[in-house]
C-alpha atoms as a PDB file:
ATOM      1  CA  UNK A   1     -58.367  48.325 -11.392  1.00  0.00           C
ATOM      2  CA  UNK A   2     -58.631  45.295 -13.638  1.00  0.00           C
ATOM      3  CA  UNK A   3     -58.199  47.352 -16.383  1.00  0.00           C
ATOM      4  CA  UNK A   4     -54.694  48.928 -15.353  1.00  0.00           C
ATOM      5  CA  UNK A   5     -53.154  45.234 -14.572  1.00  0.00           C
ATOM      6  CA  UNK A   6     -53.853  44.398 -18.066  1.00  0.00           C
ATOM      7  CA  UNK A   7     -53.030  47.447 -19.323  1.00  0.00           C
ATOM      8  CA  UNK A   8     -49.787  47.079 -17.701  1.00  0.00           C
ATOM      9  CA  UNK A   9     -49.003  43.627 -18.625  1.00  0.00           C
ATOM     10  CA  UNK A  10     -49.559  44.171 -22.411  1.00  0.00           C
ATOM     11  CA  UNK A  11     -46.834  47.139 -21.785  1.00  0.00           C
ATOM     12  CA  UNK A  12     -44.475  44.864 -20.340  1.00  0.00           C
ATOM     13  CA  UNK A  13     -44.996  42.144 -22.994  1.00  0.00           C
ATOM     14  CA  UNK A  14     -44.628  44.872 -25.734  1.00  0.00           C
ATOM     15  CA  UNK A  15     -41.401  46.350 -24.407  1.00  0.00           C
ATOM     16  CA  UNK A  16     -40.244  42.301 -24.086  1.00  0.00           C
ATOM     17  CA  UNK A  17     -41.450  41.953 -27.766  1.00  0.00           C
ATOM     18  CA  UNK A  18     -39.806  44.745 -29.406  1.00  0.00           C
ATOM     19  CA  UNK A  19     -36.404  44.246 -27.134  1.00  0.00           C
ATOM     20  CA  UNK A  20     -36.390  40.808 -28.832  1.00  0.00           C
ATOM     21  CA  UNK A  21     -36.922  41.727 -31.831  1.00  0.00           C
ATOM     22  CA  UNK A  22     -34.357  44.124 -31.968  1.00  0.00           C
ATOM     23  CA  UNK A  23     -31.547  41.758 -30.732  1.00  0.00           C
ATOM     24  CA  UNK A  24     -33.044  39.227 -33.527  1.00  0.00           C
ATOM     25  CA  UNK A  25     -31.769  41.485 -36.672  1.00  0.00           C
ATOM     26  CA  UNK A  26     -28.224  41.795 -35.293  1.00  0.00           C
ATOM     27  CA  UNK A  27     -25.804  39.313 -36.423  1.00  0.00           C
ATOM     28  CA  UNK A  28     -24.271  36.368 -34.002  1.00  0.00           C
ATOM     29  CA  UNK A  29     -20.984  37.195 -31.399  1.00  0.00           C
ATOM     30  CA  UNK A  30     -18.211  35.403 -33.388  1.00  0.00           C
ATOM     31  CA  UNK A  31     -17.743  31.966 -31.279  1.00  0.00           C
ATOM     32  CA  UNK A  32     -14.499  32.772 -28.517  1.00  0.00           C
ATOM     33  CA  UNK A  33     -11.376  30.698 -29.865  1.00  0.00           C
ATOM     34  CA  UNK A  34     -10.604  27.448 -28.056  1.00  0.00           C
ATOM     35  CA  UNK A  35      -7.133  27.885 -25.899  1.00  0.00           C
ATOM     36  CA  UNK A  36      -5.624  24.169 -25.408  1.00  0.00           C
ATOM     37  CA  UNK A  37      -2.934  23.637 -22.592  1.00  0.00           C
ATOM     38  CA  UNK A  38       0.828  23.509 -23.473  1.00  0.00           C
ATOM     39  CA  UNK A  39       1.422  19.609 -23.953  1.00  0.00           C
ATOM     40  CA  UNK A  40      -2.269  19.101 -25.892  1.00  0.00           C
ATOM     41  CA  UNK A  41      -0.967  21.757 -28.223  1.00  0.00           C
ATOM     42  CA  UNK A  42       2.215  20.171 -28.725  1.00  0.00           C
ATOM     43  CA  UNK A  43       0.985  16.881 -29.146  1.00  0.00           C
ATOM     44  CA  UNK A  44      -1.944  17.258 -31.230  1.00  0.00           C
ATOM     45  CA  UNK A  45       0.174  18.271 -33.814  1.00  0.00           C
ATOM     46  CA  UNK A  46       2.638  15.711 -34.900  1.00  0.00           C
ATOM     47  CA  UNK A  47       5.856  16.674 -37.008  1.00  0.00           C
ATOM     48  CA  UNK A  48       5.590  16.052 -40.447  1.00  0.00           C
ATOM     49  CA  UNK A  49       8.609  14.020 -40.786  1.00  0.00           C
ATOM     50  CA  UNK A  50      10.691  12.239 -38.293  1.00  0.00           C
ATOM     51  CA  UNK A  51      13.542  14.364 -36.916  1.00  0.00           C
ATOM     52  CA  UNK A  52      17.020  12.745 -36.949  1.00  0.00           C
ATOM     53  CA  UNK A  53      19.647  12.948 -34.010  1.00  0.00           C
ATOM     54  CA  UNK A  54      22.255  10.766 -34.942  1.00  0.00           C
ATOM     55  CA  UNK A  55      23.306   7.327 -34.164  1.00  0.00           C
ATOM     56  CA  UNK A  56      23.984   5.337 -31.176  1.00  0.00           C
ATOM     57  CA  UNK A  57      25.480   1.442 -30.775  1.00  0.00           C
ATOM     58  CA  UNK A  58      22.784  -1.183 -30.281  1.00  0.00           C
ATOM     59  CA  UNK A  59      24.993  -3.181 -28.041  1.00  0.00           C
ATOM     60  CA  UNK A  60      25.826  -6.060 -30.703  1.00  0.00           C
ATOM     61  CA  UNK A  61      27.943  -4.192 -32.755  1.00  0.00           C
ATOM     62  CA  UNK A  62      25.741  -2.371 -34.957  1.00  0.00           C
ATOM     63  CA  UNK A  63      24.649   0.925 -35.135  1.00  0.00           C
ATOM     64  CA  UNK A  64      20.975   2.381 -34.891  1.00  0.00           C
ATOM     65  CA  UNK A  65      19.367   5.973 -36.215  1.00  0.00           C
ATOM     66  CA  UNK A  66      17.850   8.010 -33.797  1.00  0.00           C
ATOM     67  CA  UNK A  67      14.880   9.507 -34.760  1.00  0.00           C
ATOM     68  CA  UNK A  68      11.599  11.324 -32.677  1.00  0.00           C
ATOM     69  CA  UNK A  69       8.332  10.750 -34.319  1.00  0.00           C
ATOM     70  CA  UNK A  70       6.288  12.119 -31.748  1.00  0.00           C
ATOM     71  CA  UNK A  71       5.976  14.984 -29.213  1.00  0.00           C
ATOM     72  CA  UNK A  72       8.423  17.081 -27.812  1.00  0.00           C
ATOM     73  CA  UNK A  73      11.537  15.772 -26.996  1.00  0.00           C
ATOM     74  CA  UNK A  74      14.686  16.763 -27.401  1.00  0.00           C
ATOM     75  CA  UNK A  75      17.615  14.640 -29.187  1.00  0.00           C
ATOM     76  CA  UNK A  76      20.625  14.377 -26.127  1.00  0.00           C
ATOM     77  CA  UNK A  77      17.169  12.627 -24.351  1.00  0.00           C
ATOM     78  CA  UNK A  78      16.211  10.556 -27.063  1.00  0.00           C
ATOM     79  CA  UNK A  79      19.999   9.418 -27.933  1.00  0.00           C
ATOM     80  CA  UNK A  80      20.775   8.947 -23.824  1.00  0.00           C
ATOM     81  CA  UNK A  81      16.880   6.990 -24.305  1.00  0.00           C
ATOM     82  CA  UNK A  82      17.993   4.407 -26.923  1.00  0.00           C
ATOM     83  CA  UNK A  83      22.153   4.493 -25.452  1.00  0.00           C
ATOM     84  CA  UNK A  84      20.295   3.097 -21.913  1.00  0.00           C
ATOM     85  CA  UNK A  85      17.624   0.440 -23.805  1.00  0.00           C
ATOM     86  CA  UNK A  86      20.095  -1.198 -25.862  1.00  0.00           C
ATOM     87  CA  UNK A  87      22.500  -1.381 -22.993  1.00  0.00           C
ATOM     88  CA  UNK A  88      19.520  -3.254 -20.833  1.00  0.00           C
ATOM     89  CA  UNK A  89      19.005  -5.871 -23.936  1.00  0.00           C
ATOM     90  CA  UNK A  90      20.184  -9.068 -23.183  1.00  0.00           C
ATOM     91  CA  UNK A  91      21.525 -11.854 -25.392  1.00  0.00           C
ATOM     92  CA  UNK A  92      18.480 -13.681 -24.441  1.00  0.00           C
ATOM     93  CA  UNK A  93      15.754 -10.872 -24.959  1.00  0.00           C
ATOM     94  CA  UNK A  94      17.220 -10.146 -28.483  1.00  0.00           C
ATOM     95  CA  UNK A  95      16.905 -13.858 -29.481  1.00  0.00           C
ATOM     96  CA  UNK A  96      13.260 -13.718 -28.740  1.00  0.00           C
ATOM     97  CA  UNK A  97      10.714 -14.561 -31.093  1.00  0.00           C
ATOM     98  CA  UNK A  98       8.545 -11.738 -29.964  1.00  0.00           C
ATOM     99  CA  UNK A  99      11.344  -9.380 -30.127  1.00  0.00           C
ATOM    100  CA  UNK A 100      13.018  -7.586 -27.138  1.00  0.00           C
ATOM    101  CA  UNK A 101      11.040  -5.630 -24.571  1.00  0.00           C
ATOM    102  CA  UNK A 102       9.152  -4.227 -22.773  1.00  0.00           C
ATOM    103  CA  UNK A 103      11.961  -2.147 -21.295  1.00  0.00           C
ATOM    104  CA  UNK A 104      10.829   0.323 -18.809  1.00  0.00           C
ATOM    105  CA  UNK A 105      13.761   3.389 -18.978  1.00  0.00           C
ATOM    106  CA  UNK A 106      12.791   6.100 -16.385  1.00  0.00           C
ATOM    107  CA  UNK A 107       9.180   7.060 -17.704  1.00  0.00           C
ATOM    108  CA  UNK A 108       9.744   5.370 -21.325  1.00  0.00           C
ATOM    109  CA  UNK A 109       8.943   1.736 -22.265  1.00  0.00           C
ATOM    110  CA  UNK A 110      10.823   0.312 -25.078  1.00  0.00           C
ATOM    111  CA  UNK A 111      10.407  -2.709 -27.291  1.00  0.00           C
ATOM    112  CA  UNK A 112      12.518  -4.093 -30.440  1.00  0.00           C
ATOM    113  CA  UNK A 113      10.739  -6.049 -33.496  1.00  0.00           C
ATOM    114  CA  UNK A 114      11.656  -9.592 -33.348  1.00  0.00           C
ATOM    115  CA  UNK A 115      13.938  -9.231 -36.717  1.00  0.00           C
ATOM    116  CA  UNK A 116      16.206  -6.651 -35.314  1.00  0.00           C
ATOM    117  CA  UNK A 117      16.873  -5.698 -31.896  1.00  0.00           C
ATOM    118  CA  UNK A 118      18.172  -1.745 -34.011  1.00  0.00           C
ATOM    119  CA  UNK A 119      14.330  -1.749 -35.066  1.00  0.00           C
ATOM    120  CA  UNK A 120      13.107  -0.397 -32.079  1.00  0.00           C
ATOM    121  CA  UNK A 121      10.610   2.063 -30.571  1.00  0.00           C
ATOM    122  CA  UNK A 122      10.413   4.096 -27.153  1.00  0.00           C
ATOM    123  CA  UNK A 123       7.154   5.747 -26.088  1.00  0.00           C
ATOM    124  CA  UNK A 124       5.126   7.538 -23.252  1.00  0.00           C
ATOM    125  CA  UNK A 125       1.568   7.719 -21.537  1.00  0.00           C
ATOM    126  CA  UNK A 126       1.641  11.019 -22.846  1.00  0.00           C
ATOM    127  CA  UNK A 127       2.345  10.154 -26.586  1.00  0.00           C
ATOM    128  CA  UNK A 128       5.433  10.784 -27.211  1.00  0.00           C
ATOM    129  CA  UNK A 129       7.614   8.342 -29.268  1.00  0.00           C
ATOM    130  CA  UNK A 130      11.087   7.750 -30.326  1.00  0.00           C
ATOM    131  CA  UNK A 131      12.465   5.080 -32.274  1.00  0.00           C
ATOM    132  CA  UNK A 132      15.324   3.352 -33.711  1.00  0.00           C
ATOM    133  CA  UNK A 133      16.119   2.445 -37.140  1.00  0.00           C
ATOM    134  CA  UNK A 134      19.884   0.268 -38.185  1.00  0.00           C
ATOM    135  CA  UNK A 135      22.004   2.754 -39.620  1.00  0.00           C
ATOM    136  CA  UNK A 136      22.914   1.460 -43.174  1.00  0.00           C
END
């Protein structure tokens, strides 16, 4: 009897063997592609310029550029955006030596460089930004 066990057991270690050995001369699966959600794919690739949408007043008598740098956004959001910050800017917060802002609008929080209040920029927890630059 001792002799069929090992008999047995060599068999099953050659059939493991040469089932191995076969798999080991055929080439590697090609790796599955990575699928990223909607708003990752969006986001992880930034335009490659900044994409105009016109002007609005900065509430002291100038005018600013509209522009989104980042994400997806369209421009009627990102004008009604910058139309509603500089309307919240006070006399006060524009004077201010750290510039105006933060200014929450709806989901966006807003901010203006000290020098000029129509230097400003508008951005999300998610990453997307707009900004304002004085029309010249």
């Amino acid at each position: 009897m001792p002799g069929k066990f090992l008999l047995r057991s060599i068999g099953s270690a050659a059939a493991c063997v040469l089932t191995l050995s076969a798999c080991g001369s055929q080439p590697a699966p090609a790796p599955l592609p990575v699928v990223t959600g909607g708003a990752e794919a969006v986001l992880a690739e930034p335009p490659t310029q900044d994409v105009p949408c016109g002007t609005v007043p900065t509430g002291d008598g100038d005018e600013a550029k509209v522009v989104i740098r980042l994400g997806e956004v369209e421009c009627a959001e990102a004008v009604t955006l910058l139309t509603q910050y500089f309307a919240r800017v006070t006399p006060a917060a524009a004077a201010s030596p750290d510039g105006a802002g933060p200014i929450a609008v709806g989901e966006w929080t807003c901010g203006s460089e000290p020098a000029s209040v129509a230097t400003a920029t508008c951005s999300t927890e998610d990453g997307r930004e707009v900004a304002a630059e004085p029309a010249r």
